[in-house]
C-alpha atoms as a PDB file:
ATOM      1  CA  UNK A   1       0.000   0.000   0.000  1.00  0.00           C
ATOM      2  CA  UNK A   2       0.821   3.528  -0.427  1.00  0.00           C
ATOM      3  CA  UNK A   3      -0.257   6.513   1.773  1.00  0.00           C
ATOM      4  CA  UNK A   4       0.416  10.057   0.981  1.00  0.00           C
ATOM      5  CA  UNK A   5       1.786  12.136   4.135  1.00  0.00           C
ATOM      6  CA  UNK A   6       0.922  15.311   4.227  1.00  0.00           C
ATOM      7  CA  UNK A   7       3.947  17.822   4.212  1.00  0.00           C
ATOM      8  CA  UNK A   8       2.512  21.287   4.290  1.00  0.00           C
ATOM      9  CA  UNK A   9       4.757  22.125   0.999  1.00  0.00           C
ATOM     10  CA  UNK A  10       3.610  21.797  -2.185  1.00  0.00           C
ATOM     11  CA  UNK A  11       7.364  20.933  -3.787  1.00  0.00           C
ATOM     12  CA  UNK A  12       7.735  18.379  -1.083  1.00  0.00           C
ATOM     13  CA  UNK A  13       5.758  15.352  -1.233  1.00  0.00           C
ATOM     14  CA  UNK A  14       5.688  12.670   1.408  1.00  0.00           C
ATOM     15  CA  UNK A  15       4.282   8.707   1.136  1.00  0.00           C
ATOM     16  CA  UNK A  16       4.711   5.865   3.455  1.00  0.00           C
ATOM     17  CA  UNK A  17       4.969   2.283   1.643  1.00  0.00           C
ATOM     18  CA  UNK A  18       4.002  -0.929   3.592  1.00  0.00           C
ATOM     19  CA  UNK A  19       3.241  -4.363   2.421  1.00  0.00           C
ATOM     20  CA  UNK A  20       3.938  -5.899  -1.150  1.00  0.00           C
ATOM     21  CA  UNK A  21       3.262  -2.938  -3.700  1.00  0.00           C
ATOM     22  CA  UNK A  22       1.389  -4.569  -6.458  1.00  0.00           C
ATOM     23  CA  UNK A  23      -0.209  -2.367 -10.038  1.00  0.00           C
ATOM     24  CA  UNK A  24      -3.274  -1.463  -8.616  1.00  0.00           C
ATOM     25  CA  UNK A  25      -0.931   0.948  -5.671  1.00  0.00           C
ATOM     26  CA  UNK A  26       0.693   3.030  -8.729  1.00  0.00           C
ATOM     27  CA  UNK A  27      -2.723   3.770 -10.431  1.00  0.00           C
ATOM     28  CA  UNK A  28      -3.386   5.912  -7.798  1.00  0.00           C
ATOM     29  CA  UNK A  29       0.304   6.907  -7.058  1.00  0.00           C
ATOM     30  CA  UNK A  30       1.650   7.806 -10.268  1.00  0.00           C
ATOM     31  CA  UNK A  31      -1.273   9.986 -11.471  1.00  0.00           C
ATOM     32  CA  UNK A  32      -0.630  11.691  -7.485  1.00  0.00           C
ATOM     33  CA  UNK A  33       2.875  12.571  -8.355  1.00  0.00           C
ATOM     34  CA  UNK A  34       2.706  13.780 -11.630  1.00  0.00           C
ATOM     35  CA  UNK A  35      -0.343  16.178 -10.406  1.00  0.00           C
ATOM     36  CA  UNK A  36       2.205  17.640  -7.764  1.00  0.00           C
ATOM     37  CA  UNK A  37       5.364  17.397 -10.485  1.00  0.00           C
ATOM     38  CA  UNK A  38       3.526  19.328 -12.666  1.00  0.00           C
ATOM     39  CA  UNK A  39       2.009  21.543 -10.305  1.00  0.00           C
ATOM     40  CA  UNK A  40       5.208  22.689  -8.475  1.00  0.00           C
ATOM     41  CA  UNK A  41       7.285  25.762  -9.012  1.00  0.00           C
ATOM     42  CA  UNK A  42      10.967  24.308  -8.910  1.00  0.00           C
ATOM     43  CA  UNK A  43      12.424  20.574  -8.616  1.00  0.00           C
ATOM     44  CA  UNK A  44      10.444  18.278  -6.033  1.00  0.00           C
ATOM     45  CA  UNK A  45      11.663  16.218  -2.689  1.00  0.00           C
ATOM     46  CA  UNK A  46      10.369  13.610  -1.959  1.00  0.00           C
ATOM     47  CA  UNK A  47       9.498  11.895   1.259  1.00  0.00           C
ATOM     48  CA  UNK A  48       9.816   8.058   1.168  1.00  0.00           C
ATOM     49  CA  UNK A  49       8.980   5.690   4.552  1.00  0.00           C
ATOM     50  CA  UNK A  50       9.037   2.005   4.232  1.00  0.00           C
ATOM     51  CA  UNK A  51       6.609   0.286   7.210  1.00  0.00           C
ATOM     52  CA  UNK A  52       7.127  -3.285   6.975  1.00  0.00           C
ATOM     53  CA  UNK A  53       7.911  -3.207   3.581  1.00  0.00           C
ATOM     54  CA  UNK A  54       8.182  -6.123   1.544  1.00  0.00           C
ATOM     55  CA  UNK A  55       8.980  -4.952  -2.055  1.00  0.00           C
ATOM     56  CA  UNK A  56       7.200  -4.876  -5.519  1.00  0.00           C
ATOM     57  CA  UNK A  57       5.252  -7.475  -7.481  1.00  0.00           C
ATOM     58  CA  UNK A  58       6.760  -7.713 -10.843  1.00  0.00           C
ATOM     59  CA  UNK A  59       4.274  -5.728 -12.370  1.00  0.00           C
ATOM     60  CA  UNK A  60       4.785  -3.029 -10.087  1.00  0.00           C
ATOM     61  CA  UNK A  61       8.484  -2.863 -10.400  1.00  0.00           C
ATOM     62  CA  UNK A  62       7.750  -2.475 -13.862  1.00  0.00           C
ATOM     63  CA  UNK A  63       5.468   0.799 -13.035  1.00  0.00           C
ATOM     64  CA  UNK A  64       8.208   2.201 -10.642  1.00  0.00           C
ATOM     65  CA  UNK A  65      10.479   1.640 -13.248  1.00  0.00           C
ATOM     66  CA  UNK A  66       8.644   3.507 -16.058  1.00  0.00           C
ATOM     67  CA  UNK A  67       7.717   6.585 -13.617  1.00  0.00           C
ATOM     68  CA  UNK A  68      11.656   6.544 -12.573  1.00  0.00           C
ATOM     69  CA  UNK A  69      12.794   7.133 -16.116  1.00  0.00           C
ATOM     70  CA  UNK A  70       9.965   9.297 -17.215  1.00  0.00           C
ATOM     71  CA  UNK A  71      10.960  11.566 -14.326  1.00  0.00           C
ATOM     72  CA  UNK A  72      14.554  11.602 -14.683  1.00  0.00           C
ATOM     73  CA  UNK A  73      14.789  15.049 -13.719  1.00  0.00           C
ATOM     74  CA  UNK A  74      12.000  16.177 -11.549  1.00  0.00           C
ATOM     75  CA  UNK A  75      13.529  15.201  -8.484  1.00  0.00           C
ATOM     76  CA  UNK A  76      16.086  17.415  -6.378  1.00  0.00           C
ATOM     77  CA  UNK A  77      16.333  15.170  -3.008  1.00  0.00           C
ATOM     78  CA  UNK A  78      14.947  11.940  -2.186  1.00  0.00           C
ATOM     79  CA  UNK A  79      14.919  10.909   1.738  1.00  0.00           C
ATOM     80  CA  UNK A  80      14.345   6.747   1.941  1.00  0.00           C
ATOM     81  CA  UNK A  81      13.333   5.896   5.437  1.00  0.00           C
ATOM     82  CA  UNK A  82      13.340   2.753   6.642  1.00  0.00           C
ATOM     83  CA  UNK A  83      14.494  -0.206   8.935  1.00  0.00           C
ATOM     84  CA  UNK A  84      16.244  -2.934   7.264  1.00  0.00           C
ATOM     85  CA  UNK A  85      19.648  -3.376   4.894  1.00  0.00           C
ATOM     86  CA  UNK A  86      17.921  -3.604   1.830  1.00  0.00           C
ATOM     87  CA  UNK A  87      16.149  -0.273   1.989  1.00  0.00           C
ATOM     88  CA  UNK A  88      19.361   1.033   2.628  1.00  0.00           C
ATOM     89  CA  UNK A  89      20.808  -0.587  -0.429  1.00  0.00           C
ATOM     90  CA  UNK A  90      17.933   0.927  -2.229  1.00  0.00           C
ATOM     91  CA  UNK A  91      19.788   3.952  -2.393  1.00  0.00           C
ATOM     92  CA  UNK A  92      22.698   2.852  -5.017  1.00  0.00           C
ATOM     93  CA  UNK A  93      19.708   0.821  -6.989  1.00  0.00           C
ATOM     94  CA  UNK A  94      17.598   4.419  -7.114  1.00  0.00           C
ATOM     95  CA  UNK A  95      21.198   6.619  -8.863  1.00  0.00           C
ATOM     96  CA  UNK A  96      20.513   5.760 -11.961  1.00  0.00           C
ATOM     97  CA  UNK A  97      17.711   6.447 -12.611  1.00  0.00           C
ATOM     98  CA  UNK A  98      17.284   9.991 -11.314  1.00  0.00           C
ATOM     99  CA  UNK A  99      19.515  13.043 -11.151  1.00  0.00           C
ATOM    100  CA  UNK A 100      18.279  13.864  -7.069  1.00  0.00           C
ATOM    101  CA  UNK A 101      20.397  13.250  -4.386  1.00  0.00           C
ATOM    102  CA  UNK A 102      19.332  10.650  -2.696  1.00  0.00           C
ATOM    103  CA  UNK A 103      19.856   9.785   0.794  1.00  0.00           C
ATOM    104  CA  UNK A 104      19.064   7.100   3.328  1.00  0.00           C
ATOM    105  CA  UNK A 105      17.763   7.346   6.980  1.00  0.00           C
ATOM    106  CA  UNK A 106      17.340   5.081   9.884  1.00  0.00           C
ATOM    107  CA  UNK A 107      13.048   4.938  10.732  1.00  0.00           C
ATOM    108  CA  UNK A 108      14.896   6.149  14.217  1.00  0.00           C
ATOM    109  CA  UNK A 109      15.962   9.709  12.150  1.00  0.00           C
ATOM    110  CA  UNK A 110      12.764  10.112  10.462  1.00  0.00           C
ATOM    111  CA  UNK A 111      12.973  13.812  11.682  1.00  0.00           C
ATOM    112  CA  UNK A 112      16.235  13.777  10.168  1.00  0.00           C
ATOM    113  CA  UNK A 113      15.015  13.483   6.851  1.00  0.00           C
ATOM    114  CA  UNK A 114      12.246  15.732   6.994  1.00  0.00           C
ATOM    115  CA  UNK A 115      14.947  18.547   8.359  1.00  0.00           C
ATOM    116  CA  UNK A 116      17.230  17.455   4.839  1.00  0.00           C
ATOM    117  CA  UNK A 117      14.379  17.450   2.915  1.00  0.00           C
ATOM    118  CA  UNK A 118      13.202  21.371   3.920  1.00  0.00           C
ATOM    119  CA  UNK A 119      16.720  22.263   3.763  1.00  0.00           C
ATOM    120  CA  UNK A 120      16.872  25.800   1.669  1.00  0.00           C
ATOM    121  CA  UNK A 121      12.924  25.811   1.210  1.00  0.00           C
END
C-alpha cells in the first residue's frame, strides 16, 4: 500500500509504503505525483517511509520503473526511510535512474530526513 503524508509544501511530497506494492498501488500513485510534479514551481523532494515493507510485485516494479525514467529530472532530493539493509541498499539501486540526491535514513531519524528534505525551502 501507499499513503500520501501530508507535508505542508507543495514541492515536497511525502508517502509511506508498507506491504507488497502490487499495479493497482501506482494507479493511484503515479497519477498523485505527476499532479504535484507538474504543479510545483521548482524541482520536487520527496518523502519516502518504508513500514514493513516487503517490495514490488513484478508488475509493479515495472510501473516504478517507467515513472523513474519518465521523471529523470524532476527530483532534487529523495529521503528513503526505513528499517532494514535492503532499503538502505535501495539507495545505489535508485542513482541511476534519477539526477536527485538521494539519501538514506534510519526509521529512528525520520525527523532527520524531513529537516534534509526542507533544507533551503
Amino acid at each position: 500500500m501507499i499513503e500520501q503524508v501530508k507535508t505542508g509544501t507543495p514541492n515536497i511530497l511525502g508517502f509511506k509504503l508498507s506491504g507488497k506494492l502490487h499495479d493497482e498501488d501506482y494507479q493511484t500513485f503515479v497519477p498523485a505525483m505527476e499532479t504535484a510534479v507538474a504543479a510545483a514551481t521548482s524541482k520536487v523532494r520527496l518523502f519516502a517511509q518504508f513500514e514493513d515493507f516487503h517490495g514490488w510485485d513484478l508488475h509493479a516494479a515495472w510501473d516504478d520503473f517507467k515513472f523513474g525514467v519518465k521523471h529523470y529530472e524532476d527530483f532534487e532530493r529523495i529521503a528513503l526511510v526505513g528499517n532494514k539493509r535492503w532499503e538502505e541498499w535501495m539507495v545505489f539501486f535508485c542513482r541511476p535512474f534519477t539526477r536527485a540526491t538521494v539519501k538514506y535514513f534510519d526509521a529512528s531519524e525520520v525527523e532527520a530526513a524531513w529537516a534534509w528534505l526542507r533544507e533551503g525551502v
